[in-house]
PDB file of N, CA and C in Angstrom:
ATOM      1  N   UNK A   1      12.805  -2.246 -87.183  1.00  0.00           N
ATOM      2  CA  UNK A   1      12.042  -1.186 -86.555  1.00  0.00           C
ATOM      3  C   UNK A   1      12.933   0.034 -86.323  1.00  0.00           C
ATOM      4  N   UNK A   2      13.937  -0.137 -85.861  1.00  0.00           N
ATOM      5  CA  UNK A   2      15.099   0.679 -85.520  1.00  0.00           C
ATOM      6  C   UNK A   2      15.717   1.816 -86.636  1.00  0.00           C
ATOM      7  N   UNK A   3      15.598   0.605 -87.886  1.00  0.00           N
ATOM      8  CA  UNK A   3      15.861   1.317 -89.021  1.00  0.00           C
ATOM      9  C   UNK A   3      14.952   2.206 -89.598  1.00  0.00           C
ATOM     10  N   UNK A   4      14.218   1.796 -89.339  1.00  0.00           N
ATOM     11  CA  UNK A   4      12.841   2.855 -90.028  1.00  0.00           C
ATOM     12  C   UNK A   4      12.522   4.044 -89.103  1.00  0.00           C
ATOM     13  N   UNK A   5      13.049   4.094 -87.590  1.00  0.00           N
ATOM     14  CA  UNK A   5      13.215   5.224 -87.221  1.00  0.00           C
ATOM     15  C   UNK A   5      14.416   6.641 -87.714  1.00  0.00           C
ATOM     16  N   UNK A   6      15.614   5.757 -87.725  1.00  0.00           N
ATOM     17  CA  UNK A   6      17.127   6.475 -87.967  1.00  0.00           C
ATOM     18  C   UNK A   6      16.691   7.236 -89.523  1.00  0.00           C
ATOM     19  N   UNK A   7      15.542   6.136 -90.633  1.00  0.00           N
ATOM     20  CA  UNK A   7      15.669   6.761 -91.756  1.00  0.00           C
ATOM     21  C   UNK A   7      14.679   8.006 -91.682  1.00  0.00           C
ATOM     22  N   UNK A   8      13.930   7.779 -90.766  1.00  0.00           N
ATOM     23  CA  UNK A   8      12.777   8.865 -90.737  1.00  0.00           C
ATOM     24  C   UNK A   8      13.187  10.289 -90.305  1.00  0.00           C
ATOM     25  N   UNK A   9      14.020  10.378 -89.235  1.00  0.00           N
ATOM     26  CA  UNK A   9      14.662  11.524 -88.831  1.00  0.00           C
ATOM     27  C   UNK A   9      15.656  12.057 -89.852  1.00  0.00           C
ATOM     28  N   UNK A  10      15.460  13.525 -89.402  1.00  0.00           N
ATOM     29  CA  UNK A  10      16.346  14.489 -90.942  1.00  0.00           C
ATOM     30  C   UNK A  10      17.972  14.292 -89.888  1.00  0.00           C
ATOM     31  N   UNK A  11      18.474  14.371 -90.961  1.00  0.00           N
ATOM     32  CA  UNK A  11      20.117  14.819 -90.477  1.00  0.00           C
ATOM     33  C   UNK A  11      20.479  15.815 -89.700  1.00  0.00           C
ATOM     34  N   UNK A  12      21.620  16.094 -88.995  1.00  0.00           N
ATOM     35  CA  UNK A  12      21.649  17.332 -88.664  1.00  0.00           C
ATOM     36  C   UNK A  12      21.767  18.724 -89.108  1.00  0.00           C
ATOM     37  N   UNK A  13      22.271  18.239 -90.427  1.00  0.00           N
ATOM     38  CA  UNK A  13      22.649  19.601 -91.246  1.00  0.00           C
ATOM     39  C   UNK A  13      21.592  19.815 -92.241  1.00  0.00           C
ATOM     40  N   UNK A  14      20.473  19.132 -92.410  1.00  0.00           N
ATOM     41  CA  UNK A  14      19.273  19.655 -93.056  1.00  0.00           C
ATOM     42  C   UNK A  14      18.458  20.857 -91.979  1.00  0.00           C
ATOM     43  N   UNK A  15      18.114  21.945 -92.975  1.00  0.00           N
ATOM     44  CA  UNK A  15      17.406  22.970 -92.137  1.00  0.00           C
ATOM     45  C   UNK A  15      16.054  22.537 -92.303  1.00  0.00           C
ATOM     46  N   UNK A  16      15.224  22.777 -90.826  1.00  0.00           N
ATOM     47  CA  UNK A  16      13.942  22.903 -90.750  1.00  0.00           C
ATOM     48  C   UNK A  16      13.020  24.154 -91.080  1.00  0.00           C
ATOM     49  N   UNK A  17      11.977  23.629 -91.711  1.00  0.00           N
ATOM     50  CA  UNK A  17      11.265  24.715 -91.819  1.00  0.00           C
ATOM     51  C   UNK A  17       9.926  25.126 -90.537  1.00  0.00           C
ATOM     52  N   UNK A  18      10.118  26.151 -90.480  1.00  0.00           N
ATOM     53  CA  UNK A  18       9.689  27.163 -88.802  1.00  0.00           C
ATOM     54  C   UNK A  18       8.367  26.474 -88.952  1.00  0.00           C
ATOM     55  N   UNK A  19       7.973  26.776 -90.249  1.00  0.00           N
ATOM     56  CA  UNK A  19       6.138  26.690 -90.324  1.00  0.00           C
ATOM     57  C   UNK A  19       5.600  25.268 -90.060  1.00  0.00           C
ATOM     58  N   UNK A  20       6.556  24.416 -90.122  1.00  0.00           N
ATOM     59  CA  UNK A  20       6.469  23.143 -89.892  1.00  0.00           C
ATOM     60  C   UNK A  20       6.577  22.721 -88.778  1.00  0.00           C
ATOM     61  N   UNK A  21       7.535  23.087 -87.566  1.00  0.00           N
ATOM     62  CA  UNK A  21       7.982  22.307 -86.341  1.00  0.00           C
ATOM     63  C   UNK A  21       7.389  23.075 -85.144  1.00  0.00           C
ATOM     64  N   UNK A  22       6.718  24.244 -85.413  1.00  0.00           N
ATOM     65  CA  UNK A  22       5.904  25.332 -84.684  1.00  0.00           C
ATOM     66  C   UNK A  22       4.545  25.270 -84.226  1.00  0.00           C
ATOM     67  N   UNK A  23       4.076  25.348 -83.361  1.00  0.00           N
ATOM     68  CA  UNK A  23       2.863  24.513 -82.633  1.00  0.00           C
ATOM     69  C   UNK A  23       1.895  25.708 -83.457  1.00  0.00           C
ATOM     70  N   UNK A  24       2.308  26.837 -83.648  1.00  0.00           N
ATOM     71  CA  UNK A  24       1.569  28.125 -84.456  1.00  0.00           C
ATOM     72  C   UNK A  24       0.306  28.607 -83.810  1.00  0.00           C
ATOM     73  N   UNK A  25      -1.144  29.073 -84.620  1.00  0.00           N
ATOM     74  CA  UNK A  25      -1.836  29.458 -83.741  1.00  0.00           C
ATOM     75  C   UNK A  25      -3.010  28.451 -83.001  1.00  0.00           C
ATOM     76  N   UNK A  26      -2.961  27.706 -83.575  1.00  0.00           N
ATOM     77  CA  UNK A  26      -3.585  26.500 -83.153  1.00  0.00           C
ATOM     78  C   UNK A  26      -2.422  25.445 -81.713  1.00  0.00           C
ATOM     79  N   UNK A  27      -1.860  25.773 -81.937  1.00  0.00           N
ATOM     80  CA  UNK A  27      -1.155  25.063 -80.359  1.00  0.00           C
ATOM     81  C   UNK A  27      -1.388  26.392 -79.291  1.00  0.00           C
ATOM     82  N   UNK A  28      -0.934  27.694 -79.458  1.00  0.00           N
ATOM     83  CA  UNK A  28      -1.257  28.831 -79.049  1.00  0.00           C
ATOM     84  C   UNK A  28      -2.446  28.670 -78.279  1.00  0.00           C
ATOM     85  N   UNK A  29      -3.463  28.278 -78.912  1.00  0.00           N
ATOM     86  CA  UNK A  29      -5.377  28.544 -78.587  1.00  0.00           C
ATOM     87  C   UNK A  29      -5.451  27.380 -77.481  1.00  0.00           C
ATOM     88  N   UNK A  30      -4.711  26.056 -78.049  1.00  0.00           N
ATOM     89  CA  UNK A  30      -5.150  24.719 -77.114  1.00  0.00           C
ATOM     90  C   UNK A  30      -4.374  25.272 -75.740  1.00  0.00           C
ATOM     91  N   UNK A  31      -3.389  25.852 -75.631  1.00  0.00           N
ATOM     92  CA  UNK A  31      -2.515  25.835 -74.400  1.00  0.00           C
ATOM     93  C   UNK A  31      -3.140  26.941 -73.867  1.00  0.00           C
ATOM     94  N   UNK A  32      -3.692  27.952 -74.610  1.00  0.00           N
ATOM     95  CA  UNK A  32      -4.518  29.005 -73.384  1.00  0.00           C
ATOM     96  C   UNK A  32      -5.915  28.482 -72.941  1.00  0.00           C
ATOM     97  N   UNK A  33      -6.344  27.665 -73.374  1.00  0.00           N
ATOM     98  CA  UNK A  33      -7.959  27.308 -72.720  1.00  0.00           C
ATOM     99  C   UNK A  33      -7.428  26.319 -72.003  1.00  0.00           C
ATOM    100  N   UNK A  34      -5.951  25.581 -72.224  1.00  0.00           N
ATOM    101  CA  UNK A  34      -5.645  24.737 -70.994  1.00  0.00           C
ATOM    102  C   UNK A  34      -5.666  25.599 -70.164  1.00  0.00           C
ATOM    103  N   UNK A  35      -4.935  25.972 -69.626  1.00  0.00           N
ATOM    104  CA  UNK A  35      -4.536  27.180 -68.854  1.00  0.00           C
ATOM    105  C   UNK A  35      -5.837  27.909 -68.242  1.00  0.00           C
ATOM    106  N   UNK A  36      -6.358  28.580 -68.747  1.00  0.00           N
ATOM    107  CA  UNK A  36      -7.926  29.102 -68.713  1.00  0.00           C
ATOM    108  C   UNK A  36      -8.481  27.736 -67.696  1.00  0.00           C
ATOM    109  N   UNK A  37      -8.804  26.411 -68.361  1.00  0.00           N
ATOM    110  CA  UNK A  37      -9.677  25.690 -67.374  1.00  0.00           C
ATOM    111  C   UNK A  37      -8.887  25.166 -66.498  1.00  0.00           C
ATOM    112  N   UNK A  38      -7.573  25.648 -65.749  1.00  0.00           N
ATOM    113  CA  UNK A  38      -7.097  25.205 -64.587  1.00  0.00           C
ATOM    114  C   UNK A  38      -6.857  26.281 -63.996  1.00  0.00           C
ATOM    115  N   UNK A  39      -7.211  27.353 -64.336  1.00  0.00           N
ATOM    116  CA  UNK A  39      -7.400  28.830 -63.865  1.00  0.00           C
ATOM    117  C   UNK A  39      -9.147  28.202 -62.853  1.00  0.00           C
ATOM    118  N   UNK A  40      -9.246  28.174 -63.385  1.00  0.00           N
ATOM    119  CA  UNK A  40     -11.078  27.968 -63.469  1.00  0.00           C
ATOM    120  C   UNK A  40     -11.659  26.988 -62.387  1.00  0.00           C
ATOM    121  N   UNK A  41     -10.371  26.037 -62.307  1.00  0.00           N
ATOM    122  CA  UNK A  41     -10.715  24.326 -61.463  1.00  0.00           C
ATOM    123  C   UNK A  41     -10.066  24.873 -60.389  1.00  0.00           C
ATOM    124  N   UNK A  42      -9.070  25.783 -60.141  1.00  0.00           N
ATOM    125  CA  UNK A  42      -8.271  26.061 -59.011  1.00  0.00           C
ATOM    126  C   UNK A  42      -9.469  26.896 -58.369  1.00  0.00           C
ATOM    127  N   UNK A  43      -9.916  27.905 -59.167  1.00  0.00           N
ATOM    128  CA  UNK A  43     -10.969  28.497 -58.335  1.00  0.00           C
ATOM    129  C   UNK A  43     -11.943  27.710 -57.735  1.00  0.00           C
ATOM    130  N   UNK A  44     -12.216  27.168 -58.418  1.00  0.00           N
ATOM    131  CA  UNK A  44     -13.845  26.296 -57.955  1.00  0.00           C
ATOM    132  C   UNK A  44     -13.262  25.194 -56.926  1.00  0.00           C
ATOM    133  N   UNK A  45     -12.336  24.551 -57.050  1.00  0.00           N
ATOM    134  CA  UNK A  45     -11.204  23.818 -55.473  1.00  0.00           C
ATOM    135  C   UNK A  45     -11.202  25.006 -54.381  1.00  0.00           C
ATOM    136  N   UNK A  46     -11.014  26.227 -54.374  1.00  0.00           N
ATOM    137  CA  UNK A  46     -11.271  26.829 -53.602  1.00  0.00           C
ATOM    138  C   UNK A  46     -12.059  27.372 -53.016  1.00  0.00           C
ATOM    139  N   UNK A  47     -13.139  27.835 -53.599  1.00  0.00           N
ATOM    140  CA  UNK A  47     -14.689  28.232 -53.624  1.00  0.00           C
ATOM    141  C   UNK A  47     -15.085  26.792 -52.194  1.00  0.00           C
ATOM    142  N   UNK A  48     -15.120  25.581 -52.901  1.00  0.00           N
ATOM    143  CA  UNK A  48     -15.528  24.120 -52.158  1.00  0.00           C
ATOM    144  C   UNK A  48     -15.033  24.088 -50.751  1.00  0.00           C
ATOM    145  N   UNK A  49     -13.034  24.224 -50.738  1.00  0.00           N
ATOM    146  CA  UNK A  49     -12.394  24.464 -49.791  1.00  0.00           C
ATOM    147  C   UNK A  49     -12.953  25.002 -48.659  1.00  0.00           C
ATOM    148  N   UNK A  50     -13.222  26.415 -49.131  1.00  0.00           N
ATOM    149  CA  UNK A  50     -13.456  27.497 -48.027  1.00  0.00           C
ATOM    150  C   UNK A  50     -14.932  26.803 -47.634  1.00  0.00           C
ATOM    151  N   UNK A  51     -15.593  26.782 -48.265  1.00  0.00           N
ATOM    152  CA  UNK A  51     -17.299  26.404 -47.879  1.00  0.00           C
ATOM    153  C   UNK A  51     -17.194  25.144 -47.001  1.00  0.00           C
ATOM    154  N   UNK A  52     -16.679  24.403 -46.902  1.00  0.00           N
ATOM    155  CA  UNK A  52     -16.247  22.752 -46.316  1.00  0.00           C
ATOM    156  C   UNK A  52     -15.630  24.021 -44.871  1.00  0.00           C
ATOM    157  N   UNK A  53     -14.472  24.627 -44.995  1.00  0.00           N
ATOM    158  CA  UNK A  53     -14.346  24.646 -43.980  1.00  0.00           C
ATOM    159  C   UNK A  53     -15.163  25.774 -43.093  1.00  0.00           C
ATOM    160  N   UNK A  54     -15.790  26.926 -43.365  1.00  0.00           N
ATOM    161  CA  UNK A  54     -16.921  27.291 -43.116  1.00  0.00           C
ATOM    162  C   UNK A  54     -18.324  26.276 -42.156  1.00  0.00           C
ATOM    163  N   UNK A  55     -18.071  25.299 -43.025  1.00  0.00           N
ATOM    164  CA  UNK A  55     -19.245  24.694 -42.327  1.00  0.00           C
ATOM    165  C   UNK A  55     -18.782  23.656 -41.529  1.00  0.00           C
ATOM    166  N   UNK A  56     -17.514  23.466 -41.572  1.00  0.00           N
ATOM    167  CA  UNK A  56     -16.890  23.070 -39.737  1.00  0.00           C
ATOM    168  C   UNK A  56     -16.525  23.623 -38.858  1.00  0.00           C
ATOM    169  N   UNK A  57     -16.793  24.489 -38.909  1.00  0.00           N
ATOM    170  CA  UNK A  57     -16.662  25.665 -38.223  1.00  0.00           C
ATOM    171  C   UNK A  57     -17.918  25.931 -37.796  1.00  0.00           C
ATOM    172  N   UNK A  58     -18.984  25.964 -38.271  1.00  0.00           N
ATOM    173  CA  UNK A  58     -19.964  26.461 -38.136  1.00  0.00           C
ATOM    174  C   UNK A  58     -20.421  25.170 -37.327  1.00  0.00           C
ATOM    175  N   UNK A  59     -20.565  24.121 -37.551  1.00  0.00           N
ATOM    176  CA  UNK A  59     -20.960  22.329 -36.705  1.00  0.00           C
ATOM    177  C   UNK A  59     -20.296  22.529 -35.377  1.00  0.00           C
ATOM    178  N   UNK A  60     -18.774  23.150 -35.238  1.00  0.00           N
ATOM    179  CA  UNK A  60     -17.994  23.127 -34.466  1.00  0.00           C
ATOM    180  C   UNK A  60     -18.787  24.145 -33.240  1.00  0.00           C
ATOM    181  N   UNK A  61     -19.035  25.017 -33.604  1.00  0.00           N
ATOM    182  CA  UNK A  61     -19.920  26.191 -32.634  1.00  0.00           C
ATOM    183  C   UNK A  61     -21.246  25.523 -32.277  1.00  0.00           C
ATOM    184  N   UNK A  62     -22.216  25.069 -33.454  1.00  0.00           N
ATOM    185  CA  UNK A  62     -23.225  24.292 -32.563  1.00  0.00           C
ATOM    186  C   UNK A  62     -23.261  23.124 -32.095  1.00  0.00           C
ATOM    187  N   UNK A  63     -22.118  22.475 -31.920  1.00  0.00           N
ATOM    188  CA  UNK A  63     -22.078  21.015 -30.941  1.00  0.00           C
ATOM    189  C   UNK A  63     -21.038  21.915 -29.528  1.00  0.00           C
ATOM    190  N   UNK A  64     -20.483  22.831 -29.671  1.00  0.00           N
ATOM    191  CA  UNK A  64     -20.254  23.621 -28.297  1.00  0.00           C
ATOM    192  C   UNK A  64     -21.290  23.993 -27.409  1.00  0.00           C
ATOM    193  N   UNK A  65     -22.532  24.539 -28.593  1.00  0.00           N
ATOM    194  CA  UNK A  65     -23.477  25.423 -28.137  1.00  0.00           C
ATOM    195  C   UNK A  65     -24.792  23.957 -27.010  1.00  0.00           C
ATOM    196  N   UNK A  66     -24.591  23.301 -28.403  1.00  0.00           N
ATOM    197  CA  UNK A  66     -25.142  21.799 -27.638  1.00  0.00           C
ATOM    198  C   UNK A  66     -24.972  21.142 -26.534  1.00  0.00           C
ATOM    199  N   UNK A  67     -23.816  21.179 -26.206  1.00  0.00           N
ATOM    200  CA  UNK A  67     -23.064  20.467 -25.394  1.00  0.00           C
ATOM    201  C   UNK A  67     -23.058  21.308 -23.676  1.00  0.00           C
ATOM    202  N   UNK A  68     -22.601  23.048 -24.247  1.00  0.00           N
ATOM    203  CA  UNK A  68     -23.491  23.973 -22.998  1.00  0.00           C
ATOM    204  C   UNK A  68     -24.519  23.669 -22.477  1.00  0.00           C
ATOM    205  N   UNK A  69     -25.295  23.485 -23.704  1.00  0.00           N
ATOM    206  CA  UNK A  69     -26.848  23.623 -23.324  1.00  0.00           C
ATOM    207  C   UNK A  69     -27.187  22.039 -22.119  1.00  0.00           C
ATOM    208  N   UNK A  70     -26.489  21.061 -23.159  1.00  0.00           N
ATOM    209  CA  UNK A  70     -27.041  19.581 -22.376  1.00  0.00           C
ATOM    210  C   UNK A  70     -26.481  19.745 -20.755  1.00  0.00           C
ATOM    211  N   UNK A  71     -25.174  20.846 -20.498  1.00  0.00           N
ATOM    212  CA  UNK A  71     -24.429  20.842 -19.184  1.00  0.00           C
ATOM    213  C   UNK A  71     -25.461  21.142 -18.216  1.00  0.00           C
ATOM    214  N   UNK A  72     -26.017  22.359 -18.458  1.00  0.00           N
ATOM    215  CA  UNK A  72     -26.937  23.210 -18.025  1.00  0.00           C
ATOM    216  C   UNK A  72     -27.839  22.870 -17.551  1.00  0.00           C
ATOM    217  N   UNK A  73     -28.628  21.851 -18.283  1.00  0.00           N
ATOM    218  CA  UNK A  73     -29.932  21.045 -17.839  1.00  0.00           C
ATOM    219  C   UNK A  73     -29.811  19.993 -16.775  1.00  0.00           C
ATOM    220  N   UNK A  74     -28.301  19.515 -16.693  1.00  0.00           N
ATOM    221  CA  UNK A  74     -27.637  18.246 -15.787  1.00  0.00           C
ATOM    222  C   UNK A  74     -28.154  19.035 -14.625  1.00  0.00           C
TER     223      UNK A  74
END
């Protein structure tokens, strides 16, 4: 197994060719729409974030408002 790796790899003093070992425009395209949809997921994690905490905030004021109110009636 070992051997069939060592023979597969080029030497050191063989030159590579660019067009070959180069991700080109097709690695280019995959790594910007990566990029793009974690552009995209970070927003929408945040969008959720803020709204979650918005609306504990908002529970938080009417179980105050509740809780006045139930004092009041005692």
């Amino acid at each position: 197994m070992l051997h069939t790796l060592w023979a597969s790899t080029p030497a050191p003093g063989e030159e590579l060719d660019p067009n070959t070992v180069t991700p080109g425009v097709i690695g280019f395209a995959l790594t910007f729409l990566v990029a793009v949809a974690v552009v995209l997921l970070v927003i929408d994690m945040v969008r959720r974030i803020r709204r979650i905490n918005h609306r504990a905030a908002v529970n938080e004021r009417l179980d105050a408002e509740e809780a006045a109110a139930a004092e009041q009636d005692d």
